[in-house]
C-alpha atoms as a PDB file:
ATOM      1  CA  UNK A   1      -0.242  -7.593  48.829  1.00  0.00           C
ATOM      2  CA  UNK A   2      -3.797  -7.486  47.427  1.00  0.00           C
ATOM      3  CA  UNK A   3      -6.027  -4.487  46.484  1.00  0.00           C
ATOM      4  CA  UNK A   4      -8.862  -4.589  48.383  1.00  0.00           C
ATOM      5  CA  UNK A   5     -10.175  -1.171  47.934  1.00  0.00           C
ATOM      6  CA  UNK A   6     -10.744   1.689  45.094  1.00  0.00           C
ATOM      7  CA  UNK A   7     -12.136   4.615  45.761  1.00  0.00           C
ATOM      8  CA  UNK A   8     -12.533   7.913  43.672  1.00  0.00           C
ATOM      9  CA  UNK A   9     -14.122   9.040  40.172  1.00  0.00           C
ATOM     10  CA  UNK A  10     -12.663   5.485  38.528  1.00  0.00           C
ATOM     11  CA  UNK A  11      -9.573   3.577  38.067  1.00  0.00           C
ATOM     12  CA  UNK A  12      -6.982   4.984  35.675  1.00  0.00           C
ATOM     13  CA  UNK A  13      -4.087   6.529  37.422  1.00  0.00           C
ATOM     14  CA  UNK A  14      -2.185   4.958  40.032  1.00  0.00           C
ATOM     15  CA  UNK A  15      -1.376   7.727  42.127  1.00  0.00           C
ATOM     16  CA  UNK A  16       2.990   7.650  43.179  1.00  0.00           C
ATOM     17  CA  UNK A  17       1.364   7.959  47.230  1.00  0.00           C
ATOM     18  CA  UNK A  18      -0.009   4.357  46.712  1.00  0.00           C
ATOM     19  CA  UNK A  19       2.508   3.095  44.499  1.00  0.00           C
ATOM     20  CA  UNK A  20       5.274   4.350  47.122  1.00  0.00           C
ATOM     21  CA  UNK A  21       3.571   2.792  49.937  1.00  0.00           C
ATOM     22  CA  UNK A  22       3.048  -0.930  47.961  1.00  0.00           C
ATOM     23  CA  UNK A  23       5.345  -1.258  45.273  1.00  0.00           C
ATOM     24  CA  UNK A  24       8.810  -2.745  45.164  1.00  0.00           C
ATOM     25  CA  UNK A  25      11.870  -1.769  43.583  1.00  0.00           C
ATOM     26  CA  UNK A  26      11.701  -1.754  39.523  1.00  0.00           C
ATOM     27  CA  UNK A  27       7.859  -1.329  39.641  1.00  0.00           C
ATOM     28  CA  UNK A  28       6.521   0.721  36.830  1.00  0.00           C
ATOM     29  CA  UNK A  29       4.497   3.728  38.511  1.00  0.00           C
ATOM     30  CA  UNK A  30       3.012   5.360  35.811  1.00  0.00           C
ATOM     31  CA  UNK A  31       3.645   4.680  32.136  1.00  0.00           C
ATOM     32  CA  UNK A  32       3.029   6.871  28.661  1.00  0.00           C
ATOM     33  CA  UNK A  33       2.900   6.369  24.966  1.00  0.00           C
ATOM     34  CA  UNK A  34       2.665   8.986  22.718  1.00  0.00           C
ATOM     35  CA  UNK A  35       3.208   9.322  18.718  1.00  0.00           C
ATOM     36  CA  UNK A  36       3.591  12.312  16.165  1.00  0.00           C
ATOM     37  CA  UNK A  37       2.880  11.789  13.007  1.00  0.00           C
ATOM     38  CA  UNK A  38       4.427  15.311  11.521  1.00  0.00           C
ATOM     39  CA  UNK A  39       7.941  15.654  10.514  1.00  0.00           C
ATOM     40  CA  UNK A  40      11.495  17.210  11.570  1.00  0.00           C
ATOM     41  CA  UNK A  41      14.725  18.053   9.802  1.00  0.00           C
ATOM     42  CA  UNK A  42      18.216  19.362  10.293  1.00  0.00           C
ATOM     43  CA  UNK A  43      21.476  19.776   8.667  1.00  0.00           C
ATOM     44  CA  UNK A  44      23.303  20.080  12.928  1.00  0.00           C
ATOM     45  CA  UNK A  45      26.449  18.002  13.692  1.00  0.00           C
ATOM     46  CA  UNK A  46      25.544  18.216  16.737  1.00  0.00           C
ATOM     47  CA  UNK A  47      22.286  16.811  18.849  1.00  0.00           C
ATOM     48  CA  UNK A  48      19.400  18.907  18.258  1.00  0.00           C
ATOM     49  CA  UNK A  49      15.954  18.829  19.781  1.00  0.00           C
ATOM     50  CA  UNK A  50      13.388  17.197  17.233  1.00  0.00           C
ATOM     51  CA  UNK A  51      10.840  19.477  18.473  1.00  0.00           C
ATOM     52  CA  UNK A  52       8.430  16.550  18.387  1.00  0.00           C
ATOM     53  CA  UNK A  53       8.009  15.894  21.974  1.00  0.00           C
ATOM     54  CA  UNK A  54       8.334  17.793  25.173  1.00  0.00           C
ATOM     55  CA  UNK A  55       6.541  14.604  27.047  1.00  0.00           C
ATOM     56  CA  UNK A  56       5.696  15.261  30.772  1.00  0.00           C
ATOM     57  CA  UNK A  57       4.487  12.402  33.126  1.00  0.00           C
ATOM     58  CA  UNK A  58       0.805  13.212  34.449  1.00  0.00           C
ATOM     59  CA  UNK A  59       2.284  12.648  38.034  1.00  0.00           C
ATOM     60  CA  UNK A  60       4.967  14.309  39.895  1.00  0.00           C
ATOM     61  CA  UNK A  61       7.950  11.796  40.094  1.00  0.00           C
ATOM     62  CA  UNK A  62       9.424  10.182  43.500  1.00  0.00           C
ATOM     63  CA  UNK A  63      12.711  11.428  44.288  1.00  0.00           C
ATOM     64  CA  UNK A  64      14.278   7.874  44.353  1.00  0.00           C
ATOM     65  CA  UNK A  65      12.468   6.984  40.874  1.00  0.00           C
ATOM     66  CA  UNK A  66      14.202   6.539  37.326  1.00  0.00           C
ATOM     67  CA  UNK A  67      12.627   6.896  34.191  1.00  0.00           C
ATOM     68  CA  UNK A  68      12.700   4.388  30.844  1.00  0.00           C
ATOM     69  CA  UNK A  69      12.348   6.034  27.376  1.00  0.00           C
ATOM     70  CA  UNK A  70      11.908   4.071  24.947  1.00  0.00           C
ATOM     71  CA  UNK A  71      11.792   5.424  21.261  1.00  0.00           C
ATOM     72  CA  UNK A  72      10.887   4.241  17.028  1.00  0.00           C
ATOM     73  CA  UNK A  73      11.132   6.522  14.294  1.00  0.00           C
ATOM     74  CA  UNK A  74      12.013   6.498  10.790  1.00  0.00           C
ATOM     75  CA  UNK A  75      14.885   8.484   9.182  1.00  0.00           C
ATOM     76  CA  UNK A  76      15.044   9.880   5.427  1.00  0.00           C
ATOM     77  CA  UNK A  77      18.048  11.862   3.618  1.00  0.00           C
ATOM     78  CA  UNK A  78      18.455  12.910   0.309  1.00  0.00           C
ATOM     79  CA  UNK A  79      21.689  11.432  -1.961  1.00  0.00           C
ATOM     80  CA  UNK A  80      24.670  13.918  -1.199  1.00  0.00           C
ATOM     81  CA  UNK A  81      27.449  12.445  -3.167  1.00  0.00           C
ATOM     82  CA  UNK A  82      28.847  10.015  -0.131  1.00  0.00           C
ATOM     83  CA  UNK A  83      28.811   6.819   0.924  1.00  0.00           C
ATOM     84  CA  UNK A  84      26.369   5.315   4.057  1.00  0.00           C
ATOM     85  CA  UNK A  85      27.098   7.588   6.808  1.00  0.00           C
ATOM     86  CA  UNK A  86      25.372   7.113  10.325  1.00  0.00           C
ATOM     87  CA  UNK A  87      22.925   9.459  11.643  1.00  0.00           C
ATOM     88  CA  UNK A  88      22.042   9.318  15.472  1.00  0.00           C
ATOM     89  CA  UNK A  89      19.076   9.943  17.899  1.00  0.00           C
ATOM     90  CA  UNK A  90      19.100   9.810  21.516  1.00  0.00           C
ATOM     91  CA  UNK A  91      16.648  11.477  24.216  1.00  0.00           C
ATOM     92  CA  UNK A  92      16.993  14.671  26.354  1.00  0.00           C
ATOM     93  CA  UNK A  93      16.031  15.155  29.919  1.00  0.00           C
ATOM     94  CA  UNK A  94      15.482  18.784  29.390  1.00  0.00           C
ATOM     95  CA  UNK A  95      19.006  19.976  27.571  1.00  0.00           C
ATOM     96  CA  UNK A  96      20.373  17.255  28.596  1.00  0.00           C
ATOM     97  CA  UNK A  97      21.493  14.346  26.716  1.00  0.00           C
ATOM     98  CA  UNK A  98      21.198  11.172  28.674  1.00  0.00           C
ATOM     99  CA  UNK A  99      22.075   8.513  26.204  1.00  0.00           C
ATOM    100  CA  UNK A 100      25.592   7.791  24.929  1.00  0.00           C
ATOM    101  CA  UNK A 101      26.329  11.348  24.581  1.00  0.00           C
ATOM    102  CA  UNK A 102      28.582  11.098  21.576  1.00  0.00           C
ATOM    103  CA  UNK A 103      26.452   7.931  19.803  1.00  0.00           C
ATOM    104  CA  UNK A 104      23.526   8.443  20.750  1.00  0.00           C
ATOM    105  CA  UNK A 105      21.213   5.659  21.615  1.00  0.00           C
ATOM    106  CA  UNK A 106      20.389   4.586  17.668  1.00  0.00           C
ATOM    107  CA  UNK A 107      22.177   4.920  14.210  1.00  0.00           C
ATOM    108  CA  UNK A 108      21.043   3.932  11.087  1.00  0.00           C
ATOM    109  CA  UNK A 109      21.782   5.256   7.506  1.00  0.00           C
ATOM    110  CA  UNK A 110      19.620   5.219   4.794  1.00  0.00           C
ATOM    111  CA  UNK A 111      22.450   6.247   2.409  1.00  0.00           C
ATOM    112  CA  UNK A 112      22.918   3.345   0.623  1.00  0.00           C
ATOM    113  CA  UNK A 113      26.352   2.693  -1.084  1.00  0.00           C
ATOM    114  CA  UNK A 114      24.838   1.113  -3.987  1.00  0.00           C
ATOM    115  CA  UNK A 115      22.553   3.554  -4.825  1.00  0.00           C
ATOM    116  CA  UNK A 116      25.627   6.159  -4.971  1.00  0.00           C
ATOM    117  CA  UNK A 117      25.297   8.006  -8.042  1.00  0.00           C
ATOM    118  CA  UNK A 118      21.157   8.216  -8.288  1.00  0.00           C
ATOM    119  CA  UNK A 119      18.584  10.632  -6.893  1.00  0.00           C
ATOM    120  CA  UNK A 120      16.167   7.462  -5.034  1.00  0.00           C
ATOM    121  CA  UNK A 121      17.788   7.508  -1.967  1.00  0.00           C
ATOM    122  CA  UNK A 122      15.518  10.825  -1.317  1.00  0.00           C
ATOM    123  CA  UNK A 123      13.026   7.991  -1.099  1.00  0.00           C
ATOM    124  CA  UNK A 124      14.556   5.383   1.242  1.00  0.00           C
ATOM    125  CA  UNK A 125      14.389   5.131   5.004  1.00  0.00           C
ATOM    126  CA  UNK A 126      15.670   3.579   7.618  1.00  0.00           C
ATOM    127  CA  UNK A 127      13.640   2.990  11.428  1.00  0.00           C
ATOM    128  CA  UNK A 128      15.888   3.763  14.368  1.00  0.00           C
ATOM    129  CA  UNK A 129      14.502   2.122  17.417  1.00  0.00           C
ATOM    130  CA  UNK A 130      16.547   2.486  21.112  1.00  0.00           C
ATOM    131  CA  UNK A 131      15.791   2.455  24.739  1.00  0.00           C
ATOM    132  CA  UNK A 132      17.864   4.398  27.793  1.00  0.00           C
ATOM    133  CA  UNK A 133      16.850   4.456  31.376  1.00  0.00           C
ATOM    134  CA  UNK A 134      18.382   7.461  33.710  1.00  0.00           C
ATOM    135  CA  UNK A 135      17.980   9.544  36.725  1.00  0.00           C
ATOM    136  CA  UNK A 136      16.070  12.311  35.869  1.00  0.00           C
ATOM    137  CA  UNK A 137      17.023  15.908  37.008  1.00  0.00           C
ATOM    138  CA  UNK A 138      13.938  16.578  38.681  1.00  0.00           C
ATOM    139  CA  UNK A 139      10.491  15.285  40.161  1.00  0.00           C
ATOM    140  CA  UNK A 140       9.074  16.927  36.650  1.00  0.00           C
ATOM    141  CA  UNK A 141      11.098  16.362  33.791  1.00  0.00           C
ATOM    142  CA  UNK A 142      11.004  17.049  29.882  1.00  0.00           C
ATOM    143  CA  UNK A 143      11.754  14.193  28.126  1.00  0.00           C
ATOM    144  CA  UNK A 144      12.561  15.386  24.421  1.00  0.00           C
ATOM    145  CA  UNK A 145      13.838  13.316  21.555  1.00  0.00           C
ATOM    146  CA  UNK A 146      17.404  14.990  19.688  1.00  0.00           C
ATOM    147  CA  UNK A 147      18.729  13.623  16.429  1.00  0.00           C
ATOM    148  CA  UNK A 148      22.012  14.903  14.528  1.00  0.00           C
ATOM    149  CA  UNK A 149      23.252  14.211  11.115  1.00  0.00           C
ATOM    150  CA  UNK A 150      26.652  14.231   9.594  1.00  0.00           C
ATOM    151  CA  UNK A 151      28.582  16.792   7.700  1.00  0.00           C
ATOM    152  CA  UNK A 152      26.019  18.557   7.327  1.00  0.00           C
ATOM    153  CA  UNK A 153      23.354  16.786   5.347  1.00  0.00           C
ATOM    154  CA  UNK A 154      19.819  17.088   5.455  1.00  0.00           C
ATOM    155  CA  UNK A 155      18.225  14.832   7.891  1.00  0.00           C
ATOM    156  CA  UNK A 156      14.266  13.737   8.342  1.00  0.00           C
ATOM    157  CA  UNK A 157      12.955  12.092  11.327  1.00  0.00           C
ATOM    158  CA  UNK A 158       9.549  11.084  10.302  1.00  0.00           C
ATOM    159  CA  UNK A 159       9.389   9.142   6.802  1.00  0.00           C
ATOM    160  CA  UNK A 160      11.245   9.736   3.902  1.00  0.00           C
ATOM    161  CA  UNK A 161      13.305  12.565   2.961  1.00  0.00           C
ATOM    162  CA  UNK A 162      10.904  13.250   0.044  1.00  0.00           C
ATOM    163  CA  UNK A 163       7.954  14.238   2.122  1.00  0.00           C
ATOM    164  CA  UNK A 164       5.717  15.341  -0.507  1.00  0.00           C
ATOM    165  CA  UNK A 165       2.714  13.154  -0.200  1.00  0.00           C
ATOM    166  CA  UNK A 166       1.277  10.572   2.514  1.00  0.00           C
ATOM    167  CA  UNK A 167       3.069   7.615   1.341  1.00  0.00           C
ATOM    168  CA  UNK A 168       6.285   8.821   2.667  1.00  0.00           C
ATOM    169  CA  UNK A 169       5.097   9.556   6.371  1.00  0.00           C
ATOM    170  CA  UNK A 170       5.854   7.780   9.133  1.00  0.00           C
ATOM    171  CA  UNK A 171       5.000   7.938  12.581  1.00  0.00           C
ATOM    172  CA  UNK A 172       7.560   8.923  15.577  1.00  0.00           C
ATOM    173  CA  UNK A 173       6.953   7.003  19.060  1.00  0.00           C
ATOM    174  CA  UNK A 174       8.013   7.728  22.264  1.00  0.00           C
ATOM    175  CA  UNK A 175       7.236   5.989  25.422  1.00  0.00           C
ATOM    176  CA  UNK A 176       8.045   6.649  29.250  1.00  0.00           C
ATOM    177  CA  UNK A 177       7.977   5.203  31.907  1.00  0.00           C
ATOM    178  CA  UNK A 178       8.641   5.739  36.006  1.00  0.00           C
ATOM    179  CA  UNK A 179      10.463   3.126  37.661  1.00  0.00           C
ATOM    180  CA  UNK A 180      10.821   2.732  41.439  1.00  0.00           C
ATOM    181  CA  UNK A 181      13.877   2.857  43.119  1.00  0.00           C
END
């Protein structure tokens, strides 16, 4: 079906009334990209918020709708006296984790075996990249990114562990998407 017509203060935002009434199954509705460039950390076993994101669509959500998250970020740890260990993200629909809820949806380690011994690991990294797509709890959700370590070691979403100057940033990105039912 063609658009004939546009009407309003300019094109931008397709609003969910048209897409509902035009767009099939698997359509993307309304899309968005965002990136931090600031930093997180924790020592939790368990999934934490990153308190980078609490990303909202612009629209309200159809009820039949799913949504796509798609997210990239770079992980940093200083040397703790153990071999590569994995460290896991994943993404939240408010509290909820809806990726492999054990797993996660990435792992990576930059704990490299044979650096064991030395203090440069504080300046290696490894990017984490993963993608989920889930029913959401409501019309408005929170879509959050979580990461957890293991046994307790210091973890960095965001560059390197050492964080001390520009060099060793890295930015986080998170994208969503609505997808028709």
């Amino acid at each position: 079906m063609a658009l004939t017509k546009v009407t309003g203060a300019g094109i931008g935002t397709v609003t969910n009334q048209f897409a509902d009434a035009n767009m099939s199954a698997g359509s993307i509705l309304q899309m968005k990209n965002l990136v931090v460039t600031n930093s997180a950390t924790t020592t939790s076993n368990s999934f934490t918020d990153t308190g980078l994101f609490a990303a909202q669509f612009d629209n309200t959500l159809l009820s039949s709708s799913k949504v796509f998250a798609m997210m990239h970020c770079t992980i940093g740890q200083p040397y703790d006296g153990s071999w590569a260990r994995l460290n896991y993200i994943t993404i939240f629909d408010g509290s909820t984790n809806v990726g492999n809820v054990s797993y996660g949806i990435a792992a990576g380690s930059p704990l490299g075996g044979s650096w064991s011994g030395t203090q440069y690991i504080q300046y290696d990294n490894c990017p984490l990249s993963g993608s989920v797509i889930f029913t959401p709890s409501s019309t408005n959700p929170t879509i959050k990114l979580a990461y957890k370590t293991f046994n307790n070691v210091s973890l960095r979403i965001g560059g390197n562990h050492n964080y001390g100057i520009s060099a060793y940033y890295a930015a986080t990105h998170l994208m969503i998407a609505e997808i028709g039912g």
